[in-house]
N, C-alpha and C. Protein backbone atom coordinates (compact mmCIF):
# COMPACT_ATOMS: atom_id res chain seq x y z
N UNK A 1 -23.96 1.78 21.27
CA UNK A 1 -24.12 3.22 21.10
C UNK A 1 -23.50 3.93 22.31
N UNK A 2 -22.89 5.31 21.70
CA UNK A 2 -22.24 5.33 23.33
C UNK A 2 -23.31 7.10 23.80
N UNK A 3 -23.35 6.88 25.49
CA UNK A 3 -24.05 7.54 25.55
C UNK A 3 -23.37 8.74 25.89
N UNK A 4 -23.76 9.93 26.35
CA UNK A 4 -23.59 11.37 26.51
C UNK A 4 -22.45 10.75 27.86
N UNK A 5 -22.45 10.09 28.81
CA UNK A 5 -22.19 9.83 29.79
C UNK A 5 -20.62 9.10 29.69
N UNK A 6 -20.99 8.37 28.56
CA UNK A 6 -19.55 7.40 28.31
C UNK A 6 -18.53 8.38 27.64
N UNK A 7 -19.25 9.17 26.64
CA UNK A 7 -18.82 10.49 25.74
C UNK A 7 -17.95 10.97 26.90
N UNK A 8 -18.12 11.79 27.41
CA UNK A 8 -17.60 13.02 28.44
C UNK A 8 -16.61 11.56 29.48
N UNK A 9 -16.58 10.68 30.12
CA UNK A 9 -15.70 9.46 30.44
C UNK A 9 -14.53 9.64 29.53
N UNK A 10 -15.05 9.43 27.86
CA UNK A 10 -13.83 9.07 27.43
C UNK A 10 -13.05 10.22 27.11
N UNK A 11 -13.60 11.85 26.82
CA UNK A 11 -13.24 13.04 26.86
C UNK A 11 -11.90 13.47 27.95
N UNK A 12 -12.79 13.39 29.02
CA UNK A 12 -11.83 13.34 30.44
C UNK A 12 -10.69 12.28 30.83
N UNK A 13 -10.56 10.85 30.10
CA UNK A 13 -9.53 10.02 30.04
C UNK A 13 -8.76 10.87 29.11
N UNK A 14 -9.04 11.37 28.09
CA UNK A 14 -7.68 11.53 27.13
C UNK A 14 -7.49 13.22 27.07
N UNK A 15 -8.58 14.08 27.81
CA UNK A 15 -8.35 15.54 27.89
C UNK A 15 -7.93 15.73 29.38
N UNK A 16 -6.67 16.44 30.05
CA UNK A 16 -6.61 16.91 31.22
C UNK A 16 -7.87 17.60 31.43
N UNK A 17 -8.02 18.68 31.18
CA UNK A 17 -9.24 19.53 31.67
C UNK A 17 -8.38 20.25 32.55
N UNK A 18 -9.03 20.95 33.74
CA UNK A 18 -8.82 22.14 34.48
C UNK A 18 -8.14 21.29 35.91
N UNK A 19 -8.02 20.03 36.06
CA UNK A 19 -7.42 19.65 37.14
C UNK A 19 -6.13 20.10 37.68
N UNK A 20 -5.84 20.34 38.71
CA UNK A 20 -4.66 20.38 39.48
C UNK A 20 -3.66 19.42 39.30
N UNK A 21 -4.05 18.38 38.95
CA UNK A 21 -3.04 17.43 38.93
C UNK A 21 -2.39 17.01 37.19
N UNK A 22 -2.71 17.99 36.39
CA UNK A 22 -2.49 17.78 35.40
C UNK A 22 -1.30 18.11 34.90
N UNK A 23 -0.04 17.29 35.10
CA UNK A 23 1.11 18.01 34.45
C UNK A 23 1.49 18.51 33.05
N UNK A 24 2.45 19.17 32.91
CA UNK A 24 2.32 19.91 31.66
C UNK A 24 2.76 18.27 30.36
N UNK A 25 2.57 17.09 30.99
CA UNK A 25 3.18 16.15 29.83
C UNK A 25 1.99 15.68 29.66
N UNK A 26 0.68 15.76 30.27
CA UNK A 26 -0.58 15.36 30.16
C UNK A 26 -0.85 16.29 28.92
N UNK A 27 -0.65 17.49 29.30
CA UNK A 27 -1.19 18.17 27.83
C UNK A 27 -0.54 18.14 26.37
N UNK A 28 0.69 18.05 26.95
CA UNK A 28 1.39 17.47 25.37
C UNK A 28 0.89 15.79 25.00
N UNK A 29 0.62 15.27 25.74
CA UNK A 29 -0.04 13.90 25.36
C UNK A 29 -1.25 13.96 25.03
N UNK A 30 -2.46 14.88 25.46
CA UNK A 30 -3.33 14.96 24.94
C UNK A 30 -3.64 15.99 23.42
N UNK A 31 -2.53 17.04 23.72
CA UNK A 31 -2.33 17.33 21.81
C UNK A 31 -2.09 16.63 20.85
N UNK A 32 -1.11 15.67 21.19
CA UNK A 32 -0.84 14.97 20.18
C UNK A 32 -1.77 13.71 19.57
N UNK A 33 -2.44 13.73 21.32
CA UNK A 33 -3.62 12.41 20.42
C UNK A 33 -5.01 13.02 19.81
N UNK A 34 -4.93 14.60 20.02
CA UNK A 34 -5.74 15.32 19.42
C UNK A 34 -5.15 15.27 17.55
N UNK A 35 -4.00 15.57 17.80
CA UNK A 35 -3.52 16.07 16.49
C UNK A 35 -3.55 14.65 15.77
N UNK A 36 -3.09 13.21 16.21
CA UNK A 36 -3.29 12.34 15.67
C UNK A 36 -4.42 12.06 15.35
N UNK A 37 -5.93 12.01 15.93
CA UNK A 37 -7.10 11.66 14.99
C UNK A 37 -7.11 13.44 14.32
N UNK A 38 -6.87 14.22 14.29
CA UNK A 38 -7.00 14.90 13.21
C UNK A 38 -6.06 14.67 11.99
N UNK A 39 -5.23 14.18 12.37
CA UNK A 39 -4.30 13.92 10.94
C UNK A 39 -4.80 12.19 10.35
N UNK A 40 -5.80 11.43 11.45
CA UNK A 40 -6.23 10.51 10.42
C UNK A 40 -6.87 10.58 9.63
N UNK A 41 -7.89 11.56 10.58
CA UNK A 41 -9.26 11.80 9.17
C UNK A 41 -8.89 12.65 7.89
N UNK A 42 -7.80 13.45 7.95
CA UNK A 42 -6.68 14.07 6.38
C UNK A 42 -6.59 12.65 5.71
N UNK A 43 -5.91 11.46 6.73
CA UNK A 43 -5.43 10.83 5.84
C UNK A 43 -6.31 9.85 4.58
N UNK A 44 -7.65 9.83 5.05
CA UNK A 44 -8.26 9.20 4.23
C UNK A 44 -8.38 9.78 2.78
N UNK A 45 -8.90 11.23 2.82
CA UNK A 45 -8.94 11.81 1.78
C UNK A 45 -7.28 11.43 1.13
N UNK A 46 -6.41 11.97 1.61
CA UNK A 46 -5.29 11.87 0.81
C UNK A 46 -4.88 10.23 0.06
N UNK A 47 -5.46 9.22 0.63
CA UNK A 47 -5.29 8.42 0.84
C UNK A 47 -6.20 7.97 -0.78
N UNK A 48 -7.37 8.62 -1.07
CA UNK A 48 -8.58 9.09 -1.96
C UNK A 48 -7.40 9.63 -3.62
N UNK A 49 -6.86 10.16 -2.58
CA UNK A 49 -6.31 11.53 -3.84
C UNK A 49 -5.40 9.93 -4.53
N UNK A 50 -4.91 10.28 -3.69
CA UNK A 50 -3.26 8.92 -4.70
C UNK A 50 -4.36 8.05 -5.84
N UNK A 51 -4.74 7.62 -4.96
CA UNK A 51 -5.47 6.51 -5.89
C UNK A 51 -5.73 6.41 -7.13
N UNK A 52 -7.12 7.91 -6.96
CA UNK A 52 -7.21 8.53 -7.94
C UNK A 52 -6.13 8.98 -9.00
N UNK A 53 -4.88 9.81 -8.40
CA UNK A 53 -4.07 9.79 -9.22
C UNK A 53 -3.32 8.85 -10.01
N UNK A 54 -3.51 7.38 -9.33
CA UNK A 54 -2.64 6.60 -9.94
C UNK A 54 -3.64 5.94 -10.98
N UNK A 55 -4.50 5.96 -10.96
CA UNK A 55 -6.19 5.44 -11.49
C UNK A 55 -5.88 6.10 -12.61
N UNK A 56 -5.50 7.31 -12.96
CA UNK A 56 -5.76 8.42 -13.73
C UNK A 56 -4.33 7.93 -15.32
N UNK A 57 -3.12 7.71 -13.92
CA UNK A 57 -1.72 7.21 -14.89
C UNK A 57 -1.80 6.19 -15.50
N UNK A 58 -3.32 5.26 -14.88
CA UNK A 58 -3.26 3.68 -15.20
C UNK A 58 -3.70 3.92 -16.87
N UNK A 59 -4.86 4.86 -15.82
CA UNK A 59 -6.01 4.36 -17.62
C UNK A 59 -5.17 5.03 -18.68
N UNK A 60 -4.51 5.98 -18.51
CA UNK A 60 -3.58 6.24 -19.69
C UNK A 60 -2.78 5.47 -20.45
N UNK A 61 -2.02 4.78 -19.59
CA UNK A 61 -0.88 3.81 -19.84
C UNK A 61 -2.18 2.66 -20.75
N UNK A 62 -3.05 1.93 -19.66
CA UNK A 62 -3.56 1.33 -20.52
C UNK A 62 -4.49 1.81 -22.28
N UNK A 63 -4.61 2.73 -22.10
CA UNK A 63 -5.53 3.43 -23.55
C UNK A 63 -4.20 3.30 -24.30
N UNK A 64 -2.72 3.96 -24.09
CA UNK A 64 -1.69 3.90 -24.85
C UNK A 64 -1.31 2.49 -25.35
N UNK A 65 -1.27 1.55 -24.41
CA UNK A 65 -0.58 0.27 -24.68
C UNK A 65 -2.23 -0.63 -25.90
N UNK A 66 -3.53 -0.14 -25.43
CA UNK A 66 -4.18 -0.42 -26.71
C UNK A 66 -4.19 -0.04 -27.66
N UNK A 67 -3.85 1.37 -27.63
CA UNK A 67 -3.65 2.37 -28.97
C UNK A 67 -2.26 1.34 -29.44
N UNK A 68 -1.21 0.71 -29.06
CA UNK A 68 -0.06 0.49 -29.69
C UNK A 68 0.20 -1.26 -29.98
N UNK A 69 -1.01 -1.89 -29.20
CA UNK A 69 -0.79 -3.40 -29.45
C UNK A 69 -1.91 -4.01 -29.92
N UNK A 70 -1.47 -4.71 -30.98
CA UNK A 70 -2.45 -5.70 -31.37
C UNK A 70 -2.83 -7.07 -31.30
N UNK A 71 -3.81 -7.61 -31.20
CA UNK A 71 -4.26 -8.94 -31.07
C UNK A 71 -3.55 -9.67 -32.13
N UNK A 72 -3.28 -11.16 -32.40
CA UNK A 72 -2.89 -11.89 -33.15
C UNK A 72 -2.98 -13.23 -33.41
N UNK A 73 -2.80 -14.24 -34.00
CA UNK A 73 -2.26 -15.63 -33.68
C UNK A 73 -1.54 -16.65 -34.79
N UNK A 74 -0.48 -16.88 -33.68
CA UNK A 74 1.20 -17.00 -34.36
C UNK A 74 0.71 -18.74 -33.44
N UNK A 75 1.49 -19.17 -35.57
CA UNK A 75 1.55 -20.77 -35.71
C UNK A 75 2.65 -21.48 -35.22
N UNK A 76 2.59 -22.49 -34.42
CA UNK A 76 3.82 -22.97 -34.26
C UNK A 76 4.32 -23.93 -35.12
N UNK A 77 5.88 -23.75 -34.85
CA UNK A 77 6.60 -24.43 -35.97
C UNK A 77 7.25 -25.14 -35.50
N UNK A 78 7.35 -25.78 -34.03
CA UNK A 78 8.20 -26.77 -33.45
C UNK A 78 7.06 -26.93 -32.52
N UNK A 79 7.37 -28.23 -32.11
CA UNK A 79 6.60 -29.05 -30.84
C UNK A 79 7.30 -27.99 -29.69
N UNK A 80 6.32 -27.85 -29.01
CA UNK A 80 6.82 -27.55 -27.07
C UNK A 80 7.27 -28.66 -26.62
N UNK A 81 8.33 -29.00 -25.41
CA UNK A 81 8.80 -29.80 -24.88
C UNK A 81 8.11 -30.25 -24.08
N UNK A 82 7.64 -30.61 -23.21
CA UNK A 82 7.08 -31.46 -22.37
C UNK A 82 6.86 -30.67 -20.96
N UNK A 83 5.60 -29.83 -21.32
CA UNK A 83 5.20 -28.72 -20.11
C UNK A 83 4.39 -29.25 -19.19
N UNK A 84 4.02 -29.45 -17.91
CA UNK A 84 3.13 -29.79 -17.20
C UNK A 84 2.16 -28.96 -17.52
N UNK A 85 0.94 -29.14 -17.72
CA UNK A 85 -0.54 -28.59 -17.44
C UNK A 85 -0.72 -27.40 -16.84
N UNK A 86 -0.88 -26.31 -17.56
CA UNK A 86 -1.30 -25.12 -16.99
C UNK A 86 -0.63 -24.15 -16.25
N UNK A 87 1.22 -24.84 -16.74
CA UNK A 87 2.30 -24.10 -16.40
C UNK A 87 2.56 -23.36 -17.45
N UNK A 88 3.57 -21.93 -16.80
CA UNK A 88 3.84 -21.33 -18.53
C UNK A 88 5.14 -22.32 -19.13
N UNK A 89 4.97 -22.14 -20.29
CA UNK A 89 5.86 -23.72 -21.01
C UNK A 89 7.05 -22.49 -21.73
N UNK A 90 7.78 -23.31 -21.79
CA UNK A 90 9.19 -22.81 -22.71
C UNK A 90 9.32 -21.76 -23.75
N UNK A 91 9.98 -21.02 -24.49
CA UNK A 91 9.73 -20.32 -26.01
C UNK A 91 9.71 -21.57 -26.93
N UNK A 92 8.81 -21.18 -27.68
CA UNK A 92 8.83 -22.08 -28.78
C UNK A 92 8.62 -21.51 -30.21
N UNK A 93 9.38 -21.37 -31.18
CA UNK A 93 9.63 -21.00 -32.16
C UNK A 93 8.23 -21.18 -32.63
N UNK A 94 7.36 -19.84 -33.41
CA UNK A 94 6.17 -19.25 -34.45
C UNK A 94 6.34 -18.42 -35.35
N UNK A 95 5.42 -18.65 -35.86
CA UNK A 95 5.29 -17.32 -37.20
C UNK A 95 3.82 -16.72 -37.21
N UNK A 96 3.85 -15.58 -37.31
CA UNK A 96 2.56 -15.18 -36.87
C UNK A 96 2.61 -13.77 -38.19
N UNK A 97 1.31 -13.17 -37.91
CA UNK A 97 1.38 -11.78 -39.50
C UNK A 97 1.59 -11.11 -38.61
N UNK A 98 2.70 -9.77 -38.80
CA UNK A 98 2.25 -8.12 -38.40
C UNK A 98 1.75 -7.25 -38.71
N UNK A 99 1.26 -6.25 -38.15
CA UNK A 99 0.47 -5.33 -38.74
C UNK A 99 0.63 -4.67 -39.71
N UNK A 100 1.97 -4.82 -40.16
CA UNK A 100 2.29 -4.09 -41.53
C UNK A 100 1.94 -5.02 -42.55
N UNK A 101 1.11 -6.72 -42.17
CA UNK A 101 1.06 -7.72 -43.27
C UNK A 101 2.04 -8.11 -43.55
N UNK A 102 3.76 -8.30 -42.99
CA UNK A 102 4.92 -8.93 -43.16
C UNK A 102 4.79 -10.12 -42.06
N UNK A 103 5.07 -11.47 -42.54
CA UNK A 103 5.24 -12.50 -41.75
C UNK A 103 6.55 -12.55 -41.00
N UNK A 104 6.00 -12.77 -39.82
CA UNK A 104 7.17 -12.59 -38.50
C UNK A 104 7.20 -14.26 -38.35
N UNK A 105 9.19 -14.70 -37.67
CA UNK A 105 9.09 -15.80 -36.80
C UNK A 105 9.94 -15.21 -36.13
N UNK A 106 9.77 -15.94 -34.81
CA UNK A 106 9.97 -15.55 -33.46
C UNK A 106 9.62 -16.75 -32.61
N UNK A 107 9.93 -16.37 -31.56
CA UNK A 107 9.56 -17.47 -29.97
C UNK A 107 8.59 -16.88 -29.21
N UNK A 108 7.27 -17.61 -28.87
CA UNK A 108 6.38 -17.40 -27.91
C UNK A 108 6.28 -18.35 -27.22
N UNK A 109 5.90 -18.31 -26.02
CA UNK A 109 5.52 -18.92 -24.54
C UNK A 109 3.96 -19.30 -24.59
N UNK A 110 3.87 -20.96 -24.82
CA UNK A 110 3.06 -21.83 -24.55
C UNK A 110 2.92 -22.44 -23.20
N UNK A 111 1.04 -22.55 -22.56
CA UNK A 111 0.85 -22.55 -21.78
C UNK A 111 1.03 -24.60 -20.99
N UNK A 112 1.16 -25.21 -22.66
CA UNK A 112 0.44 -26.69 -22.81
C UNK A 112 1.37 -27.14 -23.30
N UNK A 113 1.51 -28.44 -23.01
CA UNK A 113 2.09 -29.11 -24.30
C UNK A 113 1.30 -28.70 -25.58
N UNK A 114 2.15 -28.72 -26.86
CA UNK A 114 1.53 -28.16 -27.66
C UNK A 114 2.07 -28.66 -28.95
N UNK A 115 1.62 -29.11 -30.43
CA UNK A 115 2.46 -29.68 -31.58
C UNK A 115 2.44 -28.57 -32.40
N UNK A 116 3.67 -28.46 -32.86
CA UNK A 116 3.89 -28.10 -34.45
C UNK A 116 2.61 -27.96 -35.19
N UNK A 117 1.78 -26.76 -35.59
CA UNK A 117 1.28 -26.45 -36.08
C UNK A 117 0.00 -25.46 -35.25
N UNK A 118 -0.33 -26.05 -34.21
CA UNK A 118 -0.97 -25.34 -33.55
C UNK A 118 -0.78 -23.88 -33.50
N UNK A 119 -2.12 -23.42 -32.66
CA UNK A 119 -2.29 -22.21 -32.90
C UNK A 119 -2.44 -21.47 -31.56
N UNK A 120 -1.77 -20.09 -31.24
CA UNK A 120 -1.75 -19.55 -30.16
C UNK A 120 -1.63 -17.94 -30.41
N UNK A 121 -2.74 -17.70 -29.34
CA UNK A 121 -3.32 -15.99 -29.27
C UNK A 121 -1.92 -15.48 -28.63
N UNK A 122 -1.70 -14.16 -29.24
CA UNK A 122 -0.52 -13.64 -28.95
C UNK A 122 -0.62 -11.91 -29.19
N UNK A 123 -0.01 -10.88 -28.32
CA UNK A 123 -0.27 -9.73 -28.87
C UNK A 123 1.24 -9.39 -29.31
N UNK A 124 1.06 -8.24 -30.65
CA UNK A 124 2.48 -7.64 -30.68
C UNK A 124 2.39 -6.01 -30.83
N UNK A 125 3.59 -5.41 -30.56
CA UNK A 125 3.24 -3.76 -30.88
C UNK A 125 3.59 -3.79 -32.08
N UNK A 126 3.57 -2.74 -32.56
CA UNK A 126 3.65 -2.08 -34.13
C UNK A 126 4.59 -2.53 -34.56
N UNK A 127 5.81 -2.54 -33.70
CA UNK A 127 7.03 -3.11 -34.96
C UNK A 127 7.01 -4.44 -35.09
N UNK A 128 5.90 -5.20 -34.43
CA UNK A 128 5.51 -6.82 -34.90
C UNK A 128 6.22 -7.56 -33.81
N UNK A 129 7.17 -7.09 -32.98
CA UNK A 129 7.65 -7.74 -31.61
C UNK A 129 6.18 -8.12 -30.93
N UNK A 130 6.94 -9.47 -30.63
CA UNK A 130 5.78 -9.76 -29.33
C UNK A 130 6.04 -8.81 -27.65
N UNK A 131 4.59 -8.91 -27.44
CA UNK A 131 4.86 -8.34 -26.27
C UNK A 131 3.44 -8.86 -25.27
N UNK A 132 3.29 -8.10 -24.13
CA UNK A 132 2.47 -8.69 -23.13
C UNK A 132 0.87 -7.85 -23.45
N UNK A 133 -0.29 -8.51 -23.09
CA UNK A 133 -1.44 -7.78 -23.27
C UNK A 133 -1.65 -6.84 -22.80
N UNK A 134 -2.36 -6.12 -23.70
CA UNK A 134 -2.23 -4.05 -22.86
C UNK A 134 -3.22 -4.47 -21.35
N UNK A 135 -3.09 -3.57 -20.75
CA UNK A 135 -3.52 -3.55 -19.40
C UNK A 135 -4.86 -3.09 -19.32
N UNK A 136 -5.77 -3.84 -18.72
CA UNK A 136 -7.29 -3.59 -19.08
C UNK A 136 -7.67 -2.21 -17.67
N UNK A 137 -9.01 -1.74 -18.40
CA UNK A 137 -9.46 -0.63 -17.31
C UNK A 137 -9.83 -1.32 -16.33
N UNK A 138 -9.95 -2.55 -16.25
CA UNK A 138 -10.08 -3.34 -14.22
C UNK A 138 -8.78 -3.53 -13.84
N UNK A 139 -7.55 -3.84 -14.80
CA UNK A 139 -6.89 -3.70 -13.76
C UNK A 139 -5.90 -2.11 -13.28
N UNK A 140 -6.43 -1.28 -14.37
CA UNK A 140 -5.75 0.21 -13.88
C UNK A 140 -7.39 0.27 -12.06
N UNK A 141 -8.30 -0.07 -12.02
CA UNK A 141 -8.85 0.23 -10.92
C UNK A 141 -8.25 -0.65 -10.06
N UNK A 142 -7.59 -1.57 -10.26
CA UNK A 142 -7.29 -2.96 -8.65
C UNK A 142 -6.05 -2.00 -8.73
N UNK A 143 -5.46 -1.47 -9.51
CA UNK A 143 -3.99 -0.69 -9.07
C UNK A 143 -3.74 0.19 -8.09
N UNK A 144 -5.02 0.91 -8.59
CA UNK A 144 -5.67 2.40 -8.22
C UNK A 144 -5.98 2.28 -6.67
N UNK A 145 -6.80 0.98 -6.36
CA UNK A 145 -7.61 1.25 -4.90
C UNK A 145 -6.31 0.16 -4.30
N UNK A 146 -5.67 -0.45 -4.76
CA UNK A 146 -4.34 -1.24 -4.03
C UNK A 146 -3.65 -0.21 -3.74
N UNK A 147 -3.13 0.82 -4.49
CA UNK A 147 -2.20 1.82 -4.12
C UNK A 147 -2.50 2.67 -2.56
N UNK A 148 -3.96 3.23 -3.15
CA UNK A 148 -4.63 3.50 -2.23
C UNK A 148 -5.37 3.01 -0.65
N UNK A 149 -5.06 1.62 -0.65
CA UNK A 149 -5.53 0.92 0.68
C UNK A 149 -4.27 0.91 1.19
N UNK A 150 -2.99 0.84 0.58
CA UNK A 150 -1.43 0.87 0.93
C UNK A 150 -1.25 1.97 1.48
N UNK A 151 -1.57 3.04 0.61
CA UNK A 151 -1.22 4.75 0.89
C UNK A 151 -2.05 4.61 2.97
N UNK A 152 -2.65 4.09 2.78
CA UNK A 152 -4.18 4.48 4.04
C UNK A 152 -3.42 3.91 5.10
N UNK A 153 -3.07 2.65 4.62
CA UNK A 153 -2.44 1.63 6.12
C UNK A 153 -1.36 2.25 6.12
N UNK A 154 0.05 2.81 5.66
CA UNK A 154 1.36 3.19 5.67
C UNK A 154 0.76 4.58 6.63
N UNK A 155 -0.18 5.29 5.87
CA UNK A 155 -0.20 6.55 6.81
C UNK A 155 -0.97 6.40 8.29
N UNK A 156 -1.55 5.09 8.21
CA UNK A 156 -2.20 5.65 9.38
C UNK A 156 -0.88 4.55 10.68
N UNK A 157 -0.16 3.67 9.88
CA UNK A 157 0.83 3.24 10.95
C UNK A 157 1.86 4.24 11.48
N UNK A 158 1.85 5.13 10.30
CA UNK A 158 3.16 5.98 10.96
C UNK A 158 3.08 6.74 11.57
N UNK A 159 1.31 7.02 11.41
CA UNK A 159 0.89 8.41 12.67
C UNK A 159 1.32 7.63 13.73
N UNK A 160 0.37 6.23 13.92
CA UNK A 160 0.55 5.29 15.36
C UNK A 160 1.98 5.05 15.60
N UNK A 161 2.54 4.70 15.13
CA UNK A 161 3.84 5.15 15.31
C UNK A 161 4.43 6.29 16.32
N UNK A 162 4.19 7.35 15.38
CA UNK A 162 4.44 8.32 15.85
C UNK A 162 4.19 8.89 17.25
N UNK A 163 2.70 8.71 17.15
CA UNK A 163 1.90 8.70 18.81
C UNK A 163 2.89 7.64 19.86
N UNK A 164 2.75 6.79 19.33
CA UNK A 164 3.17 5.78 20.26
C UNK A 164 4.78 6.43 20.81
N UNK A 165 5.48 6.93 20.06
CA UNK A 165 7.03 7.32 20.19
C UNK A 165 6.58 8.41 21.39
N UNK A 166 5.61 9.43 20.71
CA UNK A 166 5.43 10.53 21.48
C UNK A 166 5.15 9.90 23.36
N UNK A 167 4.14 8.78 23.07
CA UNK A 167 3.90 8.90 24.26
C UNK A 167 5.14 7.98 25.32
N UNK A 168 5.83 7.14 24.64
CA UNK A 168 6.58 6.23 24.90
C UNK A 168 7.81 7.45 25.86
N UNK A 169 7.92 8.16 24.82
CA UNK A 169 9.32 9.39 25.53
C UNK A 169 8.23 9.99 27.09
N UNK A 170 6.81 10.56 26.38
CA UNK A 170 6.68 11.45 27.76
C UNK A 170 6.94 10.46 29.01
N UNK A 171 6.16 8.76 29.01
CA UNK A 171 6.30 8.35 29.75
C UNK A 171 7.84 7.87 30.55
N UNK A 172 8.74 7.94 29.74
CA UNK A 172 9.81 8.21 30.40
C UNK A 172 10.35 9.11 31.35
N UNK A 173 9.95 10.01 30.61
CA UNK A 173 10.35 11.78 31.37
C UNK A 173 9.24 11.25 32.73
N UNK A 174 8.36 11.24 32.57
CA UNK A 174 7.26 11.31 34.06
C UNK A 174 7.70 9.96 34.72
N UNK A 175 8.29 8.79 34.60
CA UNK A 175 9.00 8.16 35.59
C UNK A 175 10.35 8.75 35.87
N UNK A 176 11.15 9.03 34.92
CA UNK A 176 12.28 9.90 35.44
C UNK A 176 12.18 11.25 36.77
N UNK A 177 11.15 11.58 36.45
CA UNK A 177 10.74 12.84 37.19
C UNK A 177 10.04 12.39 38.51
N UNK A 178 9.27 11.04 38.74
CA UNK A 178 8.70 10.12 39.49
C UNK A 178 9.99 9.82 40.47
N UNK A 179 11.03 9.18 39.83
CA UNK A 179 12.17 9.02 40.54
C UNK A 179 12.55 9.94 41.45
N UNK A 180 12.92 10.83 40.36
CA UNK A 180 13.35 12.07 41.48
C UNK A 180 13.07 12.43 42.56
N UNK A 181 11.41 12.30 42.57
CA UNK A 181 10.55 12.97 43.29
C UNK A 181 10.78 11.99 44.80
N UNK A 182 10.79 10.62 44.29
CA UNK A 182 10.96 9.86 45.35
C UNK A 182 12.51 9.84 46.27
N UNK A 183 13.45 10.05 45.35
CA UNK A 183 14.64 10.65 45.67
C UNK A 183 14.44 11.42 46.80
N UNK A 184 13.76 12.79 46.09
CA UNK A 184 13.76 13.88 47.12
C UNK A 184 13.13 13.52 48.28
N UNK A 185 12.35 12.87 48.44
CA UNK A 185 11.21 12.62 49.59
C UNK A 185 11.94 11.69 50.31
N UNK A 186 12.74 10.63 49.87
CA UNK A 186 13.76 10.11 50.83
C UNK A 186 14.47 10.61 51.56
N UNK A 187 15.00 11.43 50.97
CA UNK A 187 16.01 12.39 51.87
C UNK A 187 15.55 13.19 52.72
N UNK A 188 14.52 13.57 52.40
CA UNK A 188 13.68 14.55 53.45
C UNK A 188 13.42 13.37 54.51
N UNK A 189 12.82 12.40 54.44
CA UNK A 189 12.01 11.37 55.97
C UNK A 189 14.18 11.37 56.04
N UNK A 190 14.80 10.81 55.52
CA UNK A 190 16.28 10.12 56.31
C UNK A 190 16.36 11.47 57.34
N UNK A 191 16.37 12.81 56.91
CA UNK A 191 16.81 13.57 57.61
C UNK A 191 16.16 14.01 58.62
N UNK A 192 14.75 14.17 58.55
CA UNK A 192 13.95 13.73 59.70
C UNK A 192 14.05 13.18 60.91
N UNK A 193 14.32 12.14 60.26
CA UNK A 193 14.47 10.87 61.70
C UNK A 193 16.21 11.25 61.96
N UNK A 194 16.46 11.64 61.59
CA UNK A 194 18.04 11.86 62.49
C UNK A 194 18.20 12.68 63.23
């Protein structure tokens, strides 16, 4: 827990305050690490919003692709070739019904070795093409909060980023200016002593 004491410590590390010795790159360094945790805590919400929005495109897409595909199961009419176990296996020529009640043949992708006659779950859209299973409402949410844990880390690296650039340049300028300073002060003691 941090106390009132550590509070105002860590205040005064990252705020100049009223000191004398505070150059004007202290305060641009301390705006910007002001402005950076204020632009993190934006970023969560926004970070909220996408999600949601993409949550929103999912479940659509998925309600559409159920509204347009149907369940099925298409007979095979040739042996599969020789698939290892629980790999996806080759096309293999089926016939399966479409929704209009016209018998379709076609090639579907068996998971098994598999014989001539067997039977395999398959979806197709309306015009009786096979196609892939509509997209369920868990996975429009793993889309949704993936998008969104992406959106969160991208924004909050590029603030750090950003900070980091910011402070990377001031600290240049204040050794550049460090230099100088020592420059000048050389020349002053050389001329001194002569």
């Amino acid at each position: 827990m941090l106390s009132t004491m550590d509070l105002s410590r860590l205040v005064r590390r990252f705020w100049p305050g009223r000191s004398s010795l505070a150059r004007p790159s202290d305060w641009i360094e301390a705006g910007s690490l002001l402005i950076l945790v204020l632009l993190l805590m934006v970023a969560v919400p926004v970070a909220g919003a996408v999600g949601s929005e993409v949550y929103n495109t999912t479940s659509q897409l998925a309600q559409r692709q159920r509204d347009d595909r149907t369940p099925t199961t298409a007979t095979l009419l040739d042996p599969a070739p020789g698939v290892e176990r629980g790999a996806l296996g080759e096309l293999v020529r089926a016939s399966w019904v479409q929704p209009d009640e016209q018998v379709a043949v076609g090639k579907v992708s068996v998971r098994q070795e598999a014989a001539a006659g067997d039977r395999v779950d398959i979806w197709v859209d309306r015009s009786g093409e096979v196609t892939l299973a509509p997209m369920t409402d868990g996975g429009a949410v793993v889309a949704a909060v993936a998008t969104g844990v992406i959106a969160l880390c991208l924004g909050v690296v590029g603030l750090l980023l950003a900070y980091l650039l910011v402070r990377w340049s001031l600290d240049r300028f204040r050794l550049r200016r460090w230099a100088d300073e020592w420059t000048r002060v050389r020349v002053e003691w050389t001329t001194r002593q002569e």
